[in-house]
Protein backbone atom coordinates (compact mmCIF):
# COMPACT_ATOMS: atom_id res chain seq x y z
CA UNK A 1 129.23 -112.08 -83.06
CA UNK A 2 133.06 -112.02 -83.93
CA UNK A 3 134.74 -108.69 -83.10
CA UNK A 4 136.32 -108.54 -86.84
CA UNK A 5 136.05 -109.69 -90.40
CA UNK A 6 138.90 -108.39 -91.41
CA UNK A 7 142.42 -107.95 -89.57
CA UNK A 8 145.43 -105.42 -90.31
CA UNK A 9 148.10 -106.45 -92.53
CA UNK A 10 150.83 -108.07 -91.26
CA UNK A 11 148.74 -108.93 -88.11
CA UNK A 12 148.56 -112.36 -86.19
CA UNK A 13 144.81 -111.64 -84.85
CA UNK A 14 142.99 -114.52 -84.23
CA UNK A 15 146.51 -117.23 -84.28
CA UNK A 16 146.56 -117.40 -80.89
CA UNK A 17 142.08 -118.04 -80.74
CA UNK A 18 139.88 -115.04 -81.45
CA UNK A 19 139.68 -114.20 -77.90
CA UNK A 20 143.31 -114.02 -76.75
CA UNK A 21 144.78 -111.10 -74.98
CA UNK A 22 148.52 -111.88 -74.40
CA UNK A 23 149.29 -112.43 -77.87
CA UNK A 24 153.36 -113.32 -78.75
CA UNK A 25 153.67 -113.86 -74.83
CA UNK A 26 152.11 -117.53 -75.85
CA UNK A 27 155.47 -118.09 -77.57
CA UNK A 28 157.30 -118.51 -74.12
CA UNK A 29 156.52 -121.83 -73.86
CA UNK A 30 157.24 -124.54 -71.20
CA UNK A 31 160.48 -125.81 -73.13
CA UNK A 32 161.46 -121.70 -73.63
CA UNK A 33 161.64 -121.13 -70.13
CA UNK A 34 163.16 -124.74 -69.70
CA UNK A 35 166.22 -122.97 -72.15
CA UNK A 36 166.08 -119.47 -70.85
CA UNK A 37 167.13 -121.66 -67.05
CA UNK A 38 170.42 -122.81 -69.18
CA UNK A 39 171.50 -119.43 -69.29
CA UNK A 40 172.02 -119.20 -64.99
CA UNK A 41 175.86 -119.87 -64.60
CA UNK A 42 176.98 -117.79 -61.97
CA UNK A 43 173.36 -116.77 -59.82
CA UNK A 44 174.09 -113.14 -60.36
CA UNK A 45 170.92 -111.05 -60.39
CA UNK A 46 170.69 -107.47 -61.67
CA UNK A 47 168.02 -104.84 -61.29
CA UNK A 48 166.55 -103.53 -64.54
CA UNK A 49 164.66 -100.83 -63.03
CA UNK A 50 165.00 -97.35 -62.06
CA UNK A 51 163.90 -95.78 -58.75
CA UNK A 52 160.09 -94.92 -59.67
CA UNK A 53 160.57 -91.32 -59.01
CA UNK A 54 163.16 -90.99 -61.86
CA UNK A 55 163.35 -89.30 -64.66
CA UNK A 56 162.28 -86.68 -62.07
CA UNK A 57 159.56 -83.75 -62.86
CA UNK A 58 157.55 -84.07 -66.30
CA UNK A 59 159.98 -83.24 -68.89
CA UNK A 60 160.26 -86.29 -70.76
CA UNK A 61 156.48 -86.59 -70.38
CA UNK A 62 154.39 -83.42 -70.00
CA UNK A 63 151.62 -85.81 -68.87
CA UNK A 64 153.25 -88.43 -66.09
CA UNK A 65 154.41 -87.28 -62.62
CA UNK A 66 156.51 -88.70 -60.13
CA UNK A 67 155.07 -90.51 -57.53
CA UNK A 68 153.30 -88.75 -54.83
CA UNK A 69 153.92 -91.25 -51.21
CA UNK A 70 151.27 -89.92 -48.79
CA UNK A 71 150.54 -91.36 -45.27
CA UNK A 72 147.44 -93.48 -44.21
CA UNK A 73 145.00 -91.81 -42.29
CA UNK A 74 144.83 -93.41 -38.47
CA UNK A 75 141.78 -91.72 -36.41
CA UNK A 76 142.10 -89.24 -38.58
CA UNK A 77 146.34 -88.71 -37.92
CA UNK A 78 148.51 -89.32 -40.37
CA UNK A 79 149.65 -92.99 -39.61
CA UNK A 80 153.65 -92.01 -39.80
CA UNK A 81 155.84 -92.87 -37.01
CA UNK A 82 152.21 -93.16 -35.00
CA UNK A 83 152.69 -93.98 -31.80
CA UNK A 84 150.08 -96.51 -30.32
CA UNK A 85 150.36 -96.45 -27.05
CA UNK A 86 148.44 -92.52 -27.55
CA UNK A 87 145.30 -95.00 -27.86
CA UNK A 88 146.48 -97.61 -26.01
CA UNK A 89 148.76 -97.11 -23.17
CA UNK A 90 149.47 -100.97 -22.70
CA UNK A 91 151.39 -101.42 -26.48
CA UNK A 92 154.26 -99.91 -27.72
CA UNK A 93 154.27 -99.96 -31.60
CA UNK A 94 155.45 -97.81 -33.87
CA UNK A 95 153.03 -97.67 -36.99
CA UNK A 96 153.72 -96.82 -40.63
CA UNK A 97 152.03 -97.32 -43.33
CA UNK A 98 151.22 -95.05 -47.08
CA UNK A 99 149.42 -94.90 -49.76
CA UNK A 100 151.18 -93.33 -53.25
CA UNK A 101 149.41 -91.69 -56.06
CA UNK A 102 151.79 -93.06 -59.13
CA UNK A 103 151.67 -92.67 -62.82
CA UNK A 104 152.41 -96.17 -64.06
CA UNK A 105 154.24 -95.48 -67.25
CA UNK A 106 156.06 -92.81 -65.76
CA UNK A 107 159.55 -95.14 -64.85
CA UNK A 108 160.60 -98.17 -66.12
CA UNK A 109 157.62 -99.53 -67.53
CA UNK A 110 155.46 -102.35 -69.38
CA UNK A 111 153.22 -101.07 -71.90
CA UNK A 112 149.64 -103.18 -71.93
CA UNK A 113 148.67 -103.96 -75.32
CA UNK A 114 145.67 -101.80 -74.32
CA UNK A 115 148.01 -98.76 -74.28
CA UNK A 116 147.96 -98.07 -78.31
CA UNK A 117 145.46 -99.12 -80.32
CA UNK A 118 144.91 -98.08 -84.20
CA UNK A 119 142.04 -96.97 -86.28
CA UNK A 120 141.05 -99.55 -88.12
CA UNK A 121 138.07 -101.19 -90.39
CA UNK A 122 137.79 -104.12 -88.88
CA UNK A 123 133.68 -104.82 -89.59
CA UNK A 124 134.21 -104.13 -93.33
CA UNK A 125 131.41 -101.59 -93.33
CA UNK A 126 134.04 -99.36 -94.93
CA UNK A 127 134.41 -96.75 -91.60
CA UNK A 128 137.44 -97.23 -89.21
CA UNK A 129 136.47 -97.51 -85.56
CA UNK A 130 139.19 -97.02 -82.59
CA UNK A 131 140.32 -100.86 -81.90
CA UNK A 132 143.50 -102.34 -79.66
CA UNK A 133 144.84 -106.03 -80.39
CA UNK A 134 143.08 -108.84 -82.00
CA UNK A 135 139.81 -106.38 -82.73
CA UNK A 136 139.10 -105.43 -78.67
CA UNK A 137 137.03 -101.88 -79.27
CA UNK A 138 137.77 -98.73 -77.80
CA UNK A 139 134.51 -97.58 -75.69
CA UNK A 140 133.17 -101.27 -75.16
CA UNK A 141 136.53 -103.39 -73.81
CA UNK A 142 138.45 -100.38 -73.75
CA UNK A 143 137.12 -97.60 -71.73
CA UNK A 144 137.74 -94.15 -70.40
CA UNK A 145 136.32 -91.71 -67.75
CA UNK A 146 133.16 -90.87 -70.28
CA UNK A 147 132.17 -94.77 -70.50
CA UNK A 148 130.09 -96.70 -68.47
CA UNK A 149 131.90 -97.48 -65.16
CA UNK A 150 135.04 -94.64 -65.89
CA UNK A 151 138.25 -95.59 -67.22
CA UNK A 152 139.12 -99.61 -67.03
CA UNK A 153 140.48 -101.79 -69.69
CA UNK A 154 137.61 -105.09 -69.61
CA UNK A 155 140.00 -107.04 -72.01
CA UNK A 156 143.83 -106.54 -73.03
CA UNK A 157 144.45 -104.76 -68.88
CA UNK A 158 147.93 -105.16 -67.48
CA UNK A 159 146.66 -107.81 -65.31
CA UNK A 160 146.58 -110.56 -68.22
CA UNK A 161 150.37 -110.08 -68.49
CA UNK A 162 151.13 -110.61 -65.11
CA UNK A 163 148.70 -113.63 -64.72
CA UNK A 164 150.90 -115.15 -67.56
CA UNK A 165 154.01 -115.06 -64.94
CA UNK A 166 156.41 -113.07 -67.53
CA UNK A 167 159.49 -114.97 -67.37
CA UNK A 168 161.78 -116.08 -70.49
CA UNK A 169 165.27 -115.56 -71.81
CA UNK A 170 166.52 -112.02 -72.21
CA UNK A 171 168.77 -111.04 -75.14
CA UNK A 172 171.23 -108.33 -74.46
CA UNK A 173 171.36 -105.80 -78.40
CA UNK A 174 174.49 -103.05 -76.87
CA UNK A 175 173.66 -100.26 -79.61
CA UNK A 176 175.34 -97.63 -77.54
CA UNK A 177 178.61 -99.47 -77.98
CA UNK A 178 177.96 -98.31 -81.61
CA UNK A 179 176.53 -95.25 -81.74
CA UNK A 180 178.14 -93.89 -77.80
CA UNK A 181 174.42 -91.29 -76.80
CA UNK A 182 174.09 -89.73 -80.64
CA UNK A 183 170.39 -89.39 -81.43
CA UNK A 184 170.38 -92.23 -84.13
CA UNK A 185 167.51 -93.73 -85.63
CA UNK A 186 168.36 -97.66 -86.37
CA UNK A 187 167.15 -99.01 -88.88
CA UNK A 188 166.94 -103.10 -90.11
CA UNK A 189 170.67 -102.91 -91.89
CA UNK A 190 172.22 -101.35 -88.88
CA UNK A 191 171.15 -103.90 -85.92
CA UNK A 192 171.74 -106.62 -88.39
CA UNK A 193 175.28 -104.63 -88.28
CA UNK A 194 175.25 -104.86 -84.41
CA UNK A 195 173.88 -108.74 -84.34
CA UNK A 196 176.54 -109.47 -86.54
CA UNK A 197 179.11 -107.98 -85.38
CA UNK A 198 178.27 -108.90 -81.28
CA UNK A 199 177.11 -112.60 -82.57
CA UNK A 200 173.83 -112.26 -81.06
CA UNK A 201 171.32 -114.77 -82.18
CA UNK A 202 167.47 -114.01 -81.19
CA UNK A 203 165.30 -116.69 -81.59
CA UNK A 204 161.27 -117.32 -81.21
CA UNK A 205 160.12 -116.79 -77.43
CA UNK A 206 163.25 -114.52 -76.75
CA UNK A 207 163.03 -111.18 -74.15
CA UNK A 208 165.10 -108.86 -76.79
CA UNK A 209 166.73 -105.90 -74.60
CA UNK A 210 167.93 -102.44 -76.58
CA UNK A 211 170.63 -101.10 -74.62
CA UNK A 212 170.79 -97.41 -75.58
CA UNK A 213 172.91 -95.58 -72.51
CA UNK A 214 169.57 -93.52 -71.90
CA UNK A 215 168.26 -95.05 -68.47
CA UNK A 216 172.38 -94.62 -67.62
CA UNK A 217 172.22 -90.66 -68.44
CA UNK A 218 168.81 -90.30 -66.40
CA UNK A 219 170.36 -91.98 -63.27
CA UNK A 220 173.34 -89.46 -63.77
CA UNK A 221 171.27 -86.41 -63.86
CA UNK A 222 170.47 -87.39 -60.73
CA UNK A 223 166.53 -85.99 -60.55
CA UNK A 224 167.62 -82.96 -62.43
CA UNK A 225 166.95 -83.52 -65.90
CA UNK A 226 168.04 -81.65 -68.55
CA UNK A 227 165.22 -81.07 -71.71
CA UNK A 228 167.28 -80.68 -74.15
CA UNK A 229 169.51 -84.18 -73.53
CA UNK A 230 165.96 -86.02 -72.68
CA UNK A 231 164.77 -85.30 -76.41
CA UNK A 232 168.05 -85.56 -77.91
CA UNK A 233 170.14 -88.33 -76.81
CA UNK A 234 171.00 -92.22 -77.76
CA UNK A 235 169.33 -94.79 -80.33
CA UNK A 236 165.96 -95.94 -81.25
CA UNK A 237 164.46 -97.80 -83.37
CA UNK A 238 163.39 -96.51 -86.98
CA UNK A 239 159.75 -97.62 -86.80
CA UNK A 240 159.02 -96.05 -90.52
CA UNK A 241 161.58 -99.04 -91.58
CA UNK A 242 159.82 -101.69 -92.91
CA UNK A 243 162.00 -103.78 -92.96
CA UNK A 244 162.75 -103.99 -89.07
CA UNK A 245 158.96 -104.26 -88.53
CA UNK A 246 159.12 -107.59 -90.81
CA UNK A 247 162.23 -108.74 -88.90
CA UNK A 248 160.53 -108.32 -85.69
CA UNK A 249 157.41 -110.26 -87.29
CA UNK A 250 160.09 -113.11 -88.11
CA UNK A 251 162.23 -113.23 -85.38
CA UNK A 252 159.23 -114.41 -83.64
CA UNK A 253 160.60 -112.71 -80.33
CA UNK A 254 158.43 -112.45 -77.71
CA UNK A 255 158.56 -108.71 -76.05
CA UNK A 256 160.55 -105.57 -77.14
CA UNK A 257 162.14 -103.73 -73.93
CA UNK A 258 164.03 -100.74 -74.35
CA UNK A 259 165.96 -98.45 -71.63
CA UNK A 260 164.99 -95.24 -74.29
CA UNK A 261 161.58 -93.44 -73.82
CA UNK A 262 159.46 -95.25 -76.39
CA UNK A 263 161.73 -98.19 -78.18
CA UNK A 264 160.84 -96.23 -81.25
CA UNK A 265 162.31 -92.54 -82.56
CA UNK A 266 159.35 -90.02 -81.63
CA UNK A 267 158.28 -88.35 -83.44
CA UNK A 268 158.96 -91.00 -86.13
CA UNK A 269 159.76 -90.06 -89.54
CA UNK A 270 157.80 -88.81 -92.03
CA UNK A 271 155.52 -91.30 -93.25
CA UNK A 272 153.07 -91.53 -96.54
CA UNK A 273 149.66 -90.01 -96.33
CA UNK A 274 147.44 -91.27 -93.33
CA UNK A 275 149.83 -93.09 -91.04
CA UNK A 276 150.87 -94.16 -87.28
CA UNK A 277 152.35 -91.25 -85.40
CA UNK A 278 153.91 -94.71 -83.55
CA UNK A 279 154.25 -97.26 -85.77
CA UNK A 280 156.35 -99.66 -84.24
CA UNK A 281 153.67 -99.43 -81.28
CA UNK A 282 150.87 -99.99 -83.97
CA UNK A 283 153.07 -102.83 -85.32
CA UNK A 284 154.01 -104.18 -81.97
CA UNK A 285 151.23 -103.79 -79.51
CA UNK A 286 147.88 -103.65 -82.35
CA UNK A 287 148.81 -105.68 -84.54
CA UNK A 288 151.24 -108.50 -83.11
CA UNK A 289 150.71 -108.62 -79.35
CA UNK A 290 153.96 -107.94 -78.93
CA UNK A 291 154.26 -106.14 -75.14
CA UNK A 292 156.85 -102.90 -75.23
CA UNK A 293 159.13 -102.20 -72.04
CA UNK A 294 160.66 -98.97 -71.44
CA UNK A 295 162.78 -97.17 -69.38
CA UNK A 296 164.38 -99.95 -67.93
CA UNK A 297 167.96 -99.47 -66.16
CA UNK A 298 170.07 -102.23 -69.01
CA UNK A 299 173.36 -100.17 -68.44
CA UNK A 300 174.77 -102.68 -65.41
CA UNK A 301 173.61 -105.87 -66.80
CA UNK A 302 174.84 -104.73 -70.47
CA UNK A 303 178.10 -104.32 -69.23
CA UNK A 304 178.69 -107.71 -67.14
CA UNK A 305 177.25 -109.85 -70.04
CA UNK A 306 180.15 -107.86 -72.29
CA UNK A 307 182.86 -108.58 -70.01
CA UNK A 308 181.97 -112.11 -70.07
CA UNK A 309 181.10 -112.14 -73.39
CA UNK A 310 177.67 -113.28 -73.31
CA UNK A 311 174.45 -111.95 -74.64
CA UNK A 312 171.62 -114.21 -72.97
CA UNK A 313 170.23 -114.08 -69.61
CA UNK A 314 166.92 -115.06 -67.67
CA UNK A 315 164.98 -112.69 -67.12
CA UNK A 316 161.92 -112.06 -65.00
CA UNK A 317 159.59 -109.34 -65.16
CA UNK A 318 155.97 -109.45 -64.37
CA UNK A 319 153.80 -106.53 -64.50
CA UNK A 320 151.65 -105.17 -61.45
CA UNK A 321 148.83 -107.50 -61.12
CA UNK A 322 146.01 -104.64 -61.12
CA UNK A 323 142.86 -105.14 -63.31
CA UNK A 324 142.03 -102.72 -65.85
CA UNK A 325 145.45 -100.69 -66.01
CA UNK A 326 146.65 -100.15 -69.52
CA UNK A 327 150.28 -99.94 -68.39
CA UNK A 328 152.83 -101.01 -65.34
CA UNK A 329 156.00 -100.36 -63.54
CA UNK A 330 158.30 -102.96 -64.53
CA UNK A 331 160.46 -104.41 -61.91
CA UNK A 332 162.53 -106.68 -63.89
CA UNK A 333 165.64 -109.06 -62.48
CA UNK A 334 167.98 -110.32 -64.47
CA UNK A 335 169.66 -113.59 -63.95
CA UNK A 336 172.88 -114.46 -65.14
């Protein structure tokens, strides 16, 4: 029985087959990452991600923590620094080894397109049910700690992102050389402003990067940040413009990565009657399979790829491989 009858406007369900789960990742194509190789001249690499226990504390997110390293347990010591010859006098290792409780959208981060999902009537028997991308429903693929077999995400889980080997050309978008750490929602006019102006050209199968200046600020607060700056600080993107939504539907790019907390302003802009409270996540990750990075450190790379007056990059930046998460640290490398 098919999951859906009807599909959102402005979707792509079903374009890629009525069962796919990595959606506008199919658009980096053999000959994509074939062009995305052009763009190695000098064998550079830059890190794109922050140390995973920054922001530091739960400010920016009342619900994420930072991670939480613990020892091993080794005949019931912790195994730090354990000395084996206590068990056996004839070796003379020193063991480590730890296990870490970690929040994995609490750093620089993938978002699963099982992260946000939309209410939606997707049976046609006139009642919205909770659904992610290309119709996958909430309680059946989807599930949480109430469901059968506690939380674990059966279809659309981090893992299907990684298994695709995320890899591609990255495009650099510098809106903080524009609007310096001002709280500025952009809209479609202004980053045609910045493309323009920067002569940036994003094409179908492209990595676009938003460099804000946010990641930068985080890394200068050093672990201590500051509320008021977290929730107050550097461009995103207006998701109540229509207009960007349709240009990211035609660009035809492939992911949206930010270094901002969620691409998007939050809380958006008023919208009319029953809306998103994220819309470019319902447009991105519901409706267009379009995987959202965020937090990632773009401040170093941003600036080489100005002084040498480039834009484009290959990137890599798989997800963790583990079944059934909804999200990922992102440990992306930049090669220039």
């Amino acid at each position: 029985m098919a999951r859906w009858v009807n599909r959102p406007e402005g979707s792509n369900w079903g374009e890629f087959g009525e069962d796919d789960q990595n959606g506008r990742l199919n658009l980096i194509t053999a000959d994509k990452i074939r062009q995305a190789a052009t763009e190695i001249k000098t064998g550079e690499r830059f890190c794109l991600s922050l140390p995973l226990d920054l922001p530091g504390g739960n400010l920016l997110n009342a619900g994420r923590f930072p991670p939480d390293i613990r020892p091993t347990l080794r005949k019931g010591k912790p195994n730090a620094s354990y000395i084996l010859s206590e068990d056996f006098p004839q070796h003379t290792d020193v063991i480590s080894d730890d296990a870490v409780l970690i929040h994995m959208q609490y750093s620089s981060q993938w978002d699963g397109l099982s992260h946000v999902g939309h209410e939606f009537d997707a049976d046609g028997d006139g009642i919205p049910e909770p659904l992610y991308y290309n119709g996958f429903k909430a309680g059946e693929h989807i599930r949480g700690p109430e469901d059968e077999g506690g939380m674990y995400a059966h279809a659309l889980g981090i893992e299907k992102m990684a298994e695709k080997g995320v890899q591609g050309r990255g495009v650099m978008i510098d809106l903080e050389a524009r609007y310096g750490r001002d709280p500025v929602a952009v809209g479609y006019d202004d980053l045609m402003t910045v493309l323009e102006a920067d002569d940036v050209l994003v094409e179908e199968g492209d990595m676009v990067c938003l460099h804000t200046g946010f990641a930068e600020m985080i890394v200068e607060m050093a672990g201590h940040p500051d509320k008021e700056r977290l929730h107050n600080s550097c461009a995103t993107l207006n998701g109540r413009d229509k207009k960007l939504l349709n240009w990211i539907t035609d660009s035809g790019l492939s992911v949206l990565v930010a270094d901002n907390y969620a691409v998007e302003t939050y809380p958006a802009h008023k919208g009319d009657g029953c809306c998103a409270a994220l819309p470019l996540h319902e447009h991105c990750l519901f409706k267009l399979g379009i995987h959202l990075g965020e937090l990632w450190h773009l401040t170093p790379l941003n600036n080489w790829l100005k002084q040498n007056g480039r834009s484009r990059f290959f990137l890599t930046a798989p997800p963790l491989r583990l079944p059934g998460a909804v999200g990922s640290p992102a440990s992306g490398v930049a090669t220039v």
